[in-house]
C-alpha atoms as a PDB file:
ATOM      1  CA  UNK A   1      46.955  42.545  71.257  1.00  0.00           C
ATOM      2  CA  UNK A   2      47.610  41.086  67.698  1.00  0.00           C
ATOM      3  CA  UNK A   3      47.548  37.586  67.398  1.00  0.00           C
ATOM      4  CA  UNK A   4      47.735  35.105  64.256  1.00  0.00           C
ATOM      5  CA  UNK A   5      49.856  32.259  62.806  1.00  0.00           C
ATOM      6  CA  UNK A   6      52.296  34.952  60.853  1.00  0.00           C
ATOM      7  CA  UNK A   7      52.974  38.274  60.440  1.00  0.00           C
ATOM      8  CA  UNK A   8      54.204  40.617  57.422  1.00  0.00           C
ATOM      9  CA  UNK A   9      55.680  43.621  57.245  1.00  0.00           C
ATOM     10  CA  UNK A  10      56.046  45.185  54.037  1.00  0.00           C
ATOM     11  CA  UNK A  11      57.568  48.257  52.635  1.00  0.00           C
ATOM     12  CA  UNK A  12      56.288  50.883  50.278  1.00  0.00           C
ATOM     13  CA  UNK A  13      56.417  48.442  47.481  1.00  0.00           C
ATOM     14  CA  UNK A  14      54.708  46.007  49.132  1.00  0.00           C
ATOM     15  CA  UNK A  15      57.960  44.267  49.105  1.00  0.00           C
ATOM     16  CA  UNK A  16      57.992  41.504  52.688  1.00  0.00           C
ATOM     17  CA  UNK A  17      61.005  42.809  54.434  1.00  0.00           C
ATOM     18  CA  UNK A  18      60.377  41.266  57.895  1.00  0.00           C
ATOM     19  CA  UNK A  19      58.864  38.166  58.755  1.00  0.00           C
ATOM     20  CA  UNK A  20      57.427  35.516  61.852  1.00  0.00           C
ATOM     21  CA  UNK A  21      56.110  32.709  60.582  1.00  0.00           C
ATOM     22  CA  UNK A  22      55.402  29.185  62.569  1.00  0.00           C
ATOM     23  CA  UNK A  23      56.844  26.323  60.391  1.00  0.00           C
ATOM     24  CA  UNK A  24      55.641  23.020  60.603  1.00  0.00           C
ATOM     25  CA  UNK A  25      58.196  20.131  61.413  1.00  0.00           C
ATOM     26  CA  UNK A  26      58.651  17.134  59.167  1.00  0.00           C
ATOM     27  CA  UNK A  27      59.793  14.323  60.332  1.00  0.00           C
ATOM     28  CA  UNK A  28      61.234  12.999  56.803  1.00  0.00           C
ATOM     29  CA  UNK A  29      63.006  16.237  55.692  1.00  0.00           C
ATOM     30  CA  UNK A  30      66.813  15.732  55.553  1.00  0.00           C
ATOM     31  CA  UNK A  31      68.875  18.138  56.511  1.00  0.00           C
ATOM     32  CA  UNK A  32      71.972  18.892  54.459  1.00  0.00           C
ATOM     33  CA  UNK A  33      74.229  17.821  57.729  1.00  0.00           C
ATOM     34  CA  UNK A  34      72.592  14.571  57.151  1.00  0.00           C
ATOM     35  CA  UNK A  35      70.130  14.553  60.327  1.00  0.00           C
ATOM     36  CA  UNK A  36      66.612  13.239  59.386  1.00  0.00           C
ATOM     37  CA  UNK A  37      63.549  15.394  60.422  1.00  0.00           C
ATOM     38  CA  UNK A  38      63.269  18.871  62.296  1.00  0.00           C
ATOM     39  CA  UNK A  39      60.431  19.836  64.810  1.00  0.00           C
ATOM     40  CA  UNK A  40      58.074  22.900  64.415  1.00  0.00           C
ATOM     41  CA  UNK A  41      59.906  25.915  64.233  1.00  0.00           C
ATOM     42  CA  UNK A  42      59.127  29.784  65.092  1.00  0.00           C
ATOM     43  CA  UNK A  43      61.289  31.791  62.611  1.00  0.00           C
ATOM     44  CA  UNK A  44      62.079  35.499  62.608  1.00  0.00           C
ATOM     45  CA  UNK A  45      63.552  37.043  59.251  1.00  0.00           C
ATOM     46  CA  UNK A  46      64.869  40.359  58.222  1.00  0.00           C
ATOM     47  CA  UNK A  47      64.318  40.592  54.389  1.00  0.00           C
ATOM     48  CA  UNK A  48      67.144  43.189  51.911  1.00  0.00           C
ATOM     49  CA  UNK A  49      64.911  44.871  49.019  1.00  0.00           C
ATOM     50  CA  UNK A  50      66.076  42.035  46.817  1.00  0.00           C
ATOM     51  CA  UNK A  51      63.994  39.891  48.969  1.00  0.00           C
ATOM     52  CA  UNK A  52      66.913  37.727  50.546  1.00  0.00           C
ATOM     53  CA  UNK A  53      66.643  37.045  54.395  1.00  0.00           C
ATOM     54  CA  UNK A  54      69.766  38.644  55.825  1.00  0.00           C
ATOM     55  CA  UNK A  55      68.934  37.373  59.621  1.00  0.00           C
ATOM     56  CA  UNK A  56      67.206  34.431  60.499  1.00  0.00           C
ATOM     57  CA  UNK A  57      66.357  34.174  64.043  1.00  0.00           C
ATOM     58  CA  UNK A  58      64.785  30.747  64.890  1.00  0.00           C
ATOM     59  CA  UNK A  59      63.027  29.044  68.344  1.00  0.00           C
ATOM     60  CA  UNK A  60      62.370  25.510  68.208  1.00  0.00           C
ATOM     61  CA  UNK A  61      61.955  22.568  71.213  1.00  0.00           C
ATOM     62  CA  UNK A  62      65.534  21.796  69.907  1.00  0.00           C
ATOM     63  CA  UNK A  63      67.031  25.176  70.976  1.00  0.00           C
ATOM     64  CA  UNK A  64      67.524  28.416  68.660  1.00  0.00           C
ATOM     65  CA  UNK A  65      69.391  29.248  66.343  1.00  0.00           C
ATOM     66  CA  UNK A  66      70.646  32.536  64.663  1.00  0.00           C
ATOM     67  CA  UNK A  67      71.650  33.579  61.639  1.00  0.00           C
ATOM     68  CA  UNK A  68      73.388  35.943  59.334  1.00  0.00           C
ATOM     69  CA  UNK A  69      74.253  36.081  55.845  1.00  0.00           C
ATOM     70  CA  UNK A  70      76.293  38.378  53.671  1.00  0.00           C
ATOM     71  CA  UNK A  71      76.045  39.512  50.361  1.00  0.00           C
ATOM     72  CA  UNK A  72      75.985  36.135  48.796  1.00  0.00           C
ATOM     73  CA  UNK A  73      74.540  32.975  50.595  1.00  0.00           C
ATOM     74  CA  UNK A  74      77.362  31.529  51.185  1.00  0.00           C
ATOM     75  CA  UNK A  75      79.139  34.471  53.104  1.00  0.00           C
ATOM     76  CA  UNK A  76      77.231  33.414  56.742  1.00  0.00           C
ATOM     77  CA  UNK A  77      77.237  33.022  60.333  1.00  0.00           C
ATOM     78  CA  UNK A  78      75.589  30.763  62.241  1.00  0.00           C
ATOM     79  CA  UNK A  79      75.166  30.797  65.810  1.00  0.00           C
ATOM     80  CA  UNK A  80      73.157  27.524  67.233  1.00  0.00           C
ATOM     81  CA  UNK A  81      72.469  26.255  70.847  1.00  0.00           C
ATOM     82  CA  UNK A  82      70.775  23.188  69.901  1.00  0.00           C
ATOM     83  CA  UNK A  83      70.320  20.059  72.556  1.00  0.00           C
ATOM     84  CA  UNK A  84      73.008  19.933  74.598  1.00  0.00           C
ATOM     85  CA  UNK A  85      75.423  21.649  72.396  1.00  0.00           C
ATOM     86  CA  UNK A  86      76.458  24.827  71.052  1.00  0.00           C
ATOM     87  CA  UNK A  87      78.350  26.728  68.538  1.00  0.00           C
ATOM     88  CA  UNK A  88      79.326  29.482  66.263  1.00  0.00           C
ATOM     89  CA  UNK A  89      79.877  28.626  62.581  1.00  0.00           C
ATOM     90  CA  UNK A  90      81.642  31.281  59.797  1.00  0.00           C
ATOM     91  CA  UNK A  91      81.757  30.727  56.061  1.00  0.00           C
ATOM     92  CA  UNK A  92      83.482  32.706  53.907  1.00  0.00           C
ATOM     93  CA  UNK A  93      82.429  33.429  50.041  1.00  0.00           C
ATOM     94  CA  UNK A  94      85.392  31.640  48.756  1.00  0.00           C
ATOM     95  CA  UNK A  95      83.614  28.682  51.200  1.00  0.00           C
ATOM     96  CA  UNK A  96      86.393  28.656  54.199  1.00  0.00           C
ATOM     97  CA  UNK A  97      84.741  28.043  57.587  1.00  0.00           C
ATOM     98  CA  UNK A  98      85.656  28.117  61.087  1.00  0.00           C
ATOM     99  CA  UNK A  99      83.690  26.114  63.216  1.00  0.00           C
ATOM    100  CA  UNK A 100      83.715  27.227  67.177  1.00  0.00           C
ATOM    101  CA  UNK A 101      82.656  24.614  70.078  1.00  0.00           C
ATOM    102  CA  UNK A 102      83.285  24.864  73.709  1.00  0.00           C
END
């Protein structure tokens, strides 16, 4: 058994290139939707060599939440199930998006 409050794995560079982490909420961050505050989070990332997180997989008591991103951040997908909704969210480099609801 292997327990802590995060976990690192690095490669032969000692580069981080996978991550779980608990994050704290705040209650006075905003978000940039405009929402104020987000609850304590449990995040899962999947670092390139460049150290950018190309998947984000997070667990909160909102719901969870995943993520990919392409070669630049602002080539991403987001897939959420948060409260009583859900949805899948794609954004283009040129910044196009497609939002998906039920």
């Amino acid at each position: 058994m292997l327990r802590g409050s995060s976990l690192e794995i690095v490669d032969d560079h000692g580069r981080v290139r996978a991550s779980i982490k608990i994050h704290p909420g705040d209650p006075n961050f905003k978000m940039p939707d405009g929402k104020i505050g987000y609850p304590e989070t449990a995040m899962f990332r999947l670092i390139d060599p460049k150290g950018r997180p190309e998947v984000k997989l997070g667990a909160s008591v909102d719901g969870g939440e995943l993520g990919l991103i392409g070669e630049t951040d602002s080539t991403h997908l987001l897939l959420k199930a948060e409260g009583p909704d859900s949805s899948l969210k794609l954004t283009n480099k040129d910044g196009r998006q497609q939002l998906i609801k039920p």
